[in-house]
Protein backbone atom coordinates (compact mmCIF):
# COMPACT_ATOMS: atom_id res chain seq x y z
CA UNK A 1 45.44 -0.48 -13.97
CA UNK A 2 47.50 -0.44 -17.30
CA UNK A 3 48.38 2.89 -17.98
CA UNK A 4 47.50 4.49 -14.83
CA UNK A 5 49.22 6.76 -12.45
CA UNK A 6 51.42 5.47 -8.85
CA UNK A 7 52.22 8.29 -6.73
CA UNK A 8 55.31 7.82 -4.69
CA UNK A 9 54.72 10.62 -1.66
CA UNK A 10 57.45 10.64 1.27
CA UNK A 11 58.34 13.20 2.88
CA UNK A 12 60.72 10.97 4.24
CA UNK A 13 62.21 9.31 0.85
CA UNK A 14 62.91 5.52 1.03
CA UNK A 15 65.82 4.20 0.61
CA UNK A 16 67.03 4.25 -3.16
CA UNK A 17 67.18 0.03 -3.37
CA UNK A 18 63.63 0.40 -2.17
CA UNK A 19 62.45 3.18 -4.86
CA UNK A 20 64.08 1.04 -7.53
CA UNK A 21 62.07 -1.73 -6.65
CA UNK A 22 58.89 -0.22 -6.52
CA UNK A 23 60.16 1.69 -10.34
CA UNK A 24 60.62 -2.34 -11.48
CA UNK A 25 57.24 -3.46 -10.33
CA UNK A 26 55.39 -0.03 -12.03
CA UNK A 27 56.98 -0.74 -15.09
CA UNK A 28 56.34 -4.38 -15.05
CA UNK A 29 52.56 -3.55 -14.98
CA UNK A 30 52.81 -0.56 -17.48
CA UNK A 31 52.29 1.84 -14.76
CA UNK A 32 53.65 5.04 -14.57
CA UNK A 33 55.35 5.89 -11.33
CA UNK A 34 55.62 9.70 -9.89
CA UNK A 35 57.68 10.15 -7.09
CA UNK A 36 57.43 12.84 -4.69
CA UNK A 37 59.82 12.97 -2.51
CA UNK A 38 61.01 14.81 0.68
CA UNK A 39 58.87 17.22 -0.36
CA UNK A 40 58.56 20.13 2.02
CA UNK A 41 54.76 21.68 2.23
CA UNK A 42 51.30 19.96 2.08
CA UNK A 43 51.05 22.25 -1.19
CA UNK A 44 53.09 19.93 -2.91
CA UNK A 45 51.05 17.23 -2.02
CA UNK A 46 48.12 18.45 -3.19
CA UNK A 47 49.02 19.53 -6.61
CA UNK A 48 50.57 15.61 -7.31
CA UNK A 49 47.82 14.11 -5.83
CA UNK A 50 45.33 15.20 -8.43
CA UNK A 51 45.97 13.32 -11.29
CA UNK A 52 46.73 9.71 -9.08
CA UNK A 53 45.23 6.84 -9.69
CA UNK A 54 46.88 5.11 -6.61
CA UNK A 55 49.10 6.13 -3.74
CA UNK A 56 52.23 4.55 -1.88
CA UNK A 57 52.74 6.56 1.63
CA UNK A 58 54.91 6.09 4.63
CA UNK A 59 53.85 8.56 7.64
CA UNK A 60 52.58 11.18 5.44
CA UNK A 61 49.27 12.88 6.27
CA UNK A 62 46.52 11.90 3.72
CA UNK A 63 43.57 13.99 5.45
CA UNK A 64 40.27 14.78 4.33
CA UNK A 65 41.88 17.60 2.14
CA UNK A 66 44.17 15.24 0.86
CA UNK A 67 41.36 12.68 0.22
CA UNK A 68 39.12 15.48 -1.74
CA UNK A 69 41.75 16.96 -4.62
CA UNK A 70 42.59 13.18 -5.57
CA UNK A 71 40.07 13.05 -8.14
CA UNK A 72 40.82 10.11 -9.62
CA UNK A 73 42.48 8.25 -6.86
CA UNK A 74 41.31 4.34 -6.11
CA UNK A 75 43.90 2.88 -3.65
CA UNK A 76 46.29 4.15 -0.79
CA UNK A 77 48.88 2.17 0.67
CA UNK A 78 50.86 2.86 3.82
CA UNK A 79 54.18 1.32 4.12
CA UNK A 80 53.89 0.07 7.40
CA UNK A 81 51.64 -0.92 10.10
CA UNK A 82 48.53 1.31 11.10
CA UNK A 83 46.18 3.85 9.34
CA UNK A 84 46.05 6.94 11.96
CA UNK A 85 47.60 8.96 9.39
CA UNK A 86 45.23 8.55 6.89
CA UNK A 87 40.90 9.76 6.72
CA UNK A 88 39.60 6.66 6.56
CA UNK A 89 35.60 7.73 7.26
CA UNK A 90 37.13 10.47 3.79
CA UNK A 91 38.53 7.16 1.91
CA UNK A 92 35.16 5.52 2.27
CA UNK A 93 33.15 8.42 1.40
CA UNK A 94 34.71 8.25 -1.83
CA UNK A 95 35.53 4.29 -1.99
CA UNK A 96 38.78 4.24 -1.96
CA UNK A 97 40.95 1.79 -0.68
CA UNK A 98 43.01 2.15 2.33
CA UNK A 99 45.77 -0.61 3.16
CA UNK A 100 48.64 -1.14 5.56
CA UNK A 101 51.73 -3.20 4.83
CA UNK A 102 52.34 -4.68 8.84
CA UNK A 103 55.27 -6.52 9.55
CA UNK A 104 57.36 -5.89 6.25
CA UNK A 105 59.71 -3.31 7.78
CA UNK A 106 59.89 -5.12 11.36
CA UNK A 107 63.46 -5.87 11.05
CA UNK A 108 64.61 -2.66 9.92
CA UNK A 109 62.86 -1.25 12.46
CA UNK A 110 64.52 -3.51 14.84
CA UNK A 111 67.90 -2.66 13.89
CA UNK A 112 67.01 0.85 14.08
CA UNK A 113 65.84 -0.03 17.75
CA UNK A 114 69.36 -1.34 18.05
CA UNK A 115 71.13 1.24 16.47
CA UNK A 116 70.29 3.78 18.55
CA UNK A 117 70.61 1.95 22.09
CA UNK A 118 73.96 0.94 21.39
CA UNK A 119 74.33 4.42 20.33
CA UNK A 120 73.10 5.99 23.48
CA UNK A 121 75.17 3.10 25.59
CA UNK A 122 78.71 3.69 24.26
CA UNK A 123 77.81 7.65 24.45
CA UNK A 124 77.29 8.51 21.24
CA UNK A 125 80.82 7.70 21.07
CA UNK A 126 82.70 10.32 22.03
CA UNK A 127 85.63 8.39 23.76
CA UNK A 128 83.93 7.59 27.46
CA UNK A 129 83.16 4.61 28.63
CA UNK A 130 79.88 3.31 28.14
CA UNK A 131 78.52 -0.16 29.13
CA UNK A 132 77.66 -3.57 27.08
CA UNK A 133 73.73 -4.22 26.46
CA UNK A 134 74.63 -8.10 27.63
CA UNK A 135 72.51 -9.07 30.42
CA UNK A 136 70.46 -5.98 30.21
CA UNK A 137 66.82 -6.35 30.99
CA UNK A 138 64.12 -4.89 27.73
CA UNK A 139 60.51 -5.27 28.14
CA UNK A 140 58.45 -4.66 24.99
CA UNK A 141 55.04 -3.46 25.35
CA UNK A 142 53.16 -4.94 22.43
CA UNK A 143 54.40 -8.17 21.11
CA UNK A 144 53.71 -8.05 17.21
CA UNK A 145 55.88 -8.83 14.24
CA UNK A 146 58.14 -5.35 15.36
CA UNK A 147 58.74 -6.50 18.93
CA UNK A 148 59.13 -10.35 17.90
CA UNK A 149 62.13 -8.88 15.49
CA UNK A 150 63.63 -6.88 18.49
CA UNK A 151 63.10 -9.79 20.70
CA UNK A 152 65.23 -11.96 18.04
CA UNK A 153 67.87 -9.45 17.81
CA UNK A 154 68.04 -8.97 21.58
CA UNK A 155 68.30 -12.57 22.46
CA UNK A 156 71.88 -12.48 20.28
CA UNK A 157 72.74 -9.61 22.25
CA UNK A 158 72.25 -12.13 25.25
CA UNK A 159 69.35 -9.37 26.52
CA UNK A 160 66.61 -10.83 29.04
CA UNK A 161 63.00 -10.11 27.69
CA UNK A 162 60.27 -9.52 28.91
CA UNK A 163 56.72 -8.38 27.39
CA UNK A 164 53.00 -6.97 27.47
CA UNK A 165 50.86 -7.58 24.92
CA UNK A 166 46.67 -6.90 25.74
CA UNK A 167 45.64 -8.49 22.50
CA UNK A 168 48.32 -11.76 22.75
CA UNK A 169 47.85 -14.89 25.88
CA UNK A 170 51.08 -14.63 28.17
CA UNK A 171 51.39 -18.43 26.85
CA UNK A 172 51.76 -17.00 23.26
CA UNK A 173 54.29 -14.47 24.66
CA UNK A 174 56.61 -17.56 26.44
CA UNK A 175 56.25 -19.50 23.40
CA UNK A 176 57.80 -16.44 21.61
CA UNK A 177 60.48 -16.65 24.08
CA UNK A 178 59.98 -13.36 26.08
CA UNK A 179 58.75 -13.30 29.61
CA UNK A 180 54.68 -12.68 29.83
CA UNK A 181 54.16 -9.12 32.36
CA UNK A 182 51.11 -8.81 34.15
CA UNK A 183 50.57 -4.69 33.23
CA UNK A 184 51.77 -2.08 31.77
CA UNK A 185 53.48 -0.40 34.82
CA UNK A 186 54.85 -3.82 35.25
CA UNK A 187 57.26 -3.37 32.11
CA UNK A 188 58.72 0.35 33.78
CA UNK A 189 60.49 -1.74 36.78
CA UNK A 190 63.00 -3.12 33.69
CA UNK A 191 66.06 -0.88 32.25
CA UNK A 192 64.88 -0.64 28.51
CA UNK A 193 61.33 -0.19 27.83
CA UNK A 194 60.21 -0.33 23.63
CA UNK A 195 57.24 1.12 22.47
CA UNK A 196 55.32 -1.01 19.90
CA UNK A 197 52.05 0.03 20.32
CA UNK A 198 49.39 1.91 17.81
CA UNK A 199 48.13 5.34 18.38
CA UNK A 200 44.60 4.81 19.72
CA UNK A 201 42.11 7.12 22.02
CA UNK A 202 43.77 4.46 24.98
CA UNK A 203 47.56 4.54 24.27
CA UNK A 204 47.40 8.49 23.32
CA UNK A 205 49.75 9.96 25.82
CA UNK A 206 49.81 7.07 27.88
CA UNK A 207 53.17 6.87 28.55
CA UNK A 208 53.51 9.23 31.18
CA UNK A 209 55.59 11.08 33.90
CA UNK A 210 54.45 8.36 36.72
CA UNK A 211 54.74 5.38 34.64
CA UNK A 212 58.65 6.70 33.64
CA UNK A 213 59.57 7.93 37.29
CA UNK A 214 59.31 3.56 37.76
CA UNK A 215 62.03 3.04 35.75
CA UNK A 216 65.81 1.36 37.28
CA UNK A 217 68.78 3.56 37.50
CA UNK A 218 69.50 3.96 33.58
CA UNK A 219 65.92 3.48 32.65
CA UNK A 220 65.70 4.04 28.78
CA UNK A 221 62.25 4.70 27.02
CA UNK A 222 62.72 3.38 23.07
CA UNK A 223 59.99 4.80 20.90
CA UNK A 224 59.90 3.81 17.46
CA UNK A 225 55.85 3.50 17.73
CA UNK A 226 53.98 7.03 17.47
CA UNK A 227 55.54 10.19 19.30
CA UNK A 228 51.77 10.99 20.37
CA UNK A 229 52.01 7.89 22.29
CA UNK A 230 54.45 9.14 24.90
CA UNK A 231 53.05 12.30 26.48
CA UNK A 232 56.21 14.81 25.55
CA UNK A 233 55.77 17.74 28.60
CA UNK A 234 56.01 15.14 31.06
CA UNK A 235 59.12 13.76 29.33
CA UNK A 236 60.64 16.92 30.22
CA UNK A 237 59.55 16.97 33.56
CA UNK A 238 61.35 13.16 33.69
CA UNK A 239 64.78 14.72 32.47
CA UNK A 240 64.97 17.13 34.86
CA UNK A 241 64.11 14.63 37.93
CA UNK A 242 65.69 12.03 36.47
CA UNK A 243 69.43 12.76 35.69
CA UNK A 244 69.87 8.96 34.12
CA UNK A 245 67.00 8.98 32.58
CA UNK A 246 67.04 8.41 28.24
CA UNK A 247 64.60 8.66 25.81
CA UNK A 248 65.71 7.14 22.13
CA UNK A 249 62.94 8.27 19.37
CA UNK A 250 63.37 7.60 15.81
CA UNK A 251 60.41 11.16 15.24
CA UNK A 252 62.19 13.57 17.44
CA UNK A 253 59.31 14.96 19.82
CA UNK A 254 57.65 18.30 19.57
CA UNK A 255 59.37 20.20 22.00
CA UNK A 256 63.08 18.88 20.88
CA UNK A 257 64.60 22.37 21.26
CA UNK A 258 63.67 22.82 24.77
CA UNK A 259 65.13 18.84 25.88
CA UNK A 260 68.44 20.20 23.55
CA UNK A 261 68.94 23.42 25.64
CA UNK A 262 67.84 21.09 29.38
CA UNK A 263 70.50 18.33 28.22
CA UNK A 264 73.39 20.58 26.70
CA UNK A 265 76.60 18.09 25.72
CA UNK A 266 74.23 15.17 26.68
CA UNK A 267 71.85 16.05 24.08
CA UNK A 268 72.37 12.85 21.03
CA UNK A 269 73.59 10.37 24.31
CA UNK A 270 70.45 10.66 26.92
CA UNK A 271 67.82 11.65 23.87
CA UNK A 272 68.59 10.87 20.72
């Protein structure tokens, strides 16, 4: 597409090595890159999208609306795994492509799965004592290229694993070095629980009050998947039954304000 039009639209930028990469491979191919960044109403979008010939995307929306107003647009890309944020029956209506990137930001999201436990374990360190994540016990539901990169970085932590994948044989799962589960309420009787699931009709709000009210003393819910996955009221419901009970969400959940006000100086060490 020599002389045609990439739209970079994040609401959440990328990093700026990231950006600069993507500027060197646009003007390797003689395209022209416009970036649209942290932008702040769907407005914005809108007007950008118009003129685009193709379209780079992390979580951003790209609805039917979105779909309509590009006019010239050929190609959307998602940085990351899963479509549920874009129209695809809209894409198709108008033949454009719709792709997904899975797997390339696994470790970073691992880290980030890191980052924050160790976070919520030393306290957010204000000074207390906290505990060590050695010997801990994470279970993973879903065992994909995001979990296998958590399982890696838990194994140096000297974690025990254990995991639940629907789509993946419990002998594929050993061979990966985590311990196969039988269900899904199976995973709940371990301390950590990670969410690497997609948002589907099934998994929508799945995650519920009963299957959290399983969890050890300590139990920890890590989702880096979609927020809609975990059903957020019933979180609530789990911090005020549960007094040990943390939930560690890179997409801070809906009704943030009202876990802030429940959790007071524990807000940013049992939710984060």
């Amino acid at each position: 597409m020599p002389g045609k039009t990439v739209l970079l639209a994040t609401e959440k930028a990328f990093a700026a090595e990231a950006v600069g990469k993507i500027e060197q491979v646009c003007k390797a191919a003689g395209y022209e890159l416009q970036k649209l960044e942290n932008y702040k109403s769907k407005d914005e979008l809108l007007k950008a999208v118009a003129t685009a010939d193709a379209m780079i995307i992390r979580s951003d929306i790209v609805d039917k609306a979105v779909v309509e107003k590009a006019a010239q647009l050929k190609i959307v890309v998602r940085a990351g795994a899963g479509f549920d944020n874009i129209d695809l029956p809209a894409c198709t209506e108008k033949r454009i492509v719709a792709q997904n990137t899975p797997g390339q930001n696994a470790n970073a999201v691992a880290e980030l799965v890191f980052g924050m436990m160790l976070t919520s374990a030393r306290n957010n360190y204000d000074g207390s004592s906290g505990f060590e994540l050695v010997n801990r016990e994470l279970a993973l539901y879903g065992f994909g290229a995001v979990a296998k990169a958590v399982h890696k970085l838990a194994q140096g932590f000297g974690m025990k694993t254990f995991a639940y994948d629907p789509f993946i044989p419990k002998e594929a799962i050993a061979a990966g070095g985590a311990t196969p589960v039988e269900s899904i309420p199976e995973l709940f009787t371990h301390q950590y629980v990670s969410l690497h699931v997609p948002l589907t009709d099934e998994t929508k709000e799945s995650i519920n009050k009963e299957l959290l009210m399983k969890m050890p003393k300590g139990g920890t819910l890590i989702n880096t998947a979609r927020h809609e996955v975990v059903h957020e009221g019933q979180i609530l419901e789990v911090f005020k039954e549960k007094p040990d009970f943390c939930y560690l969400s890179d997409v801070a959940p809906k009704n943030a304000e009202e876990i802030k006000a429940l959790l007071g100086d524990k807000y940013m060490k049992r939710a984060i």
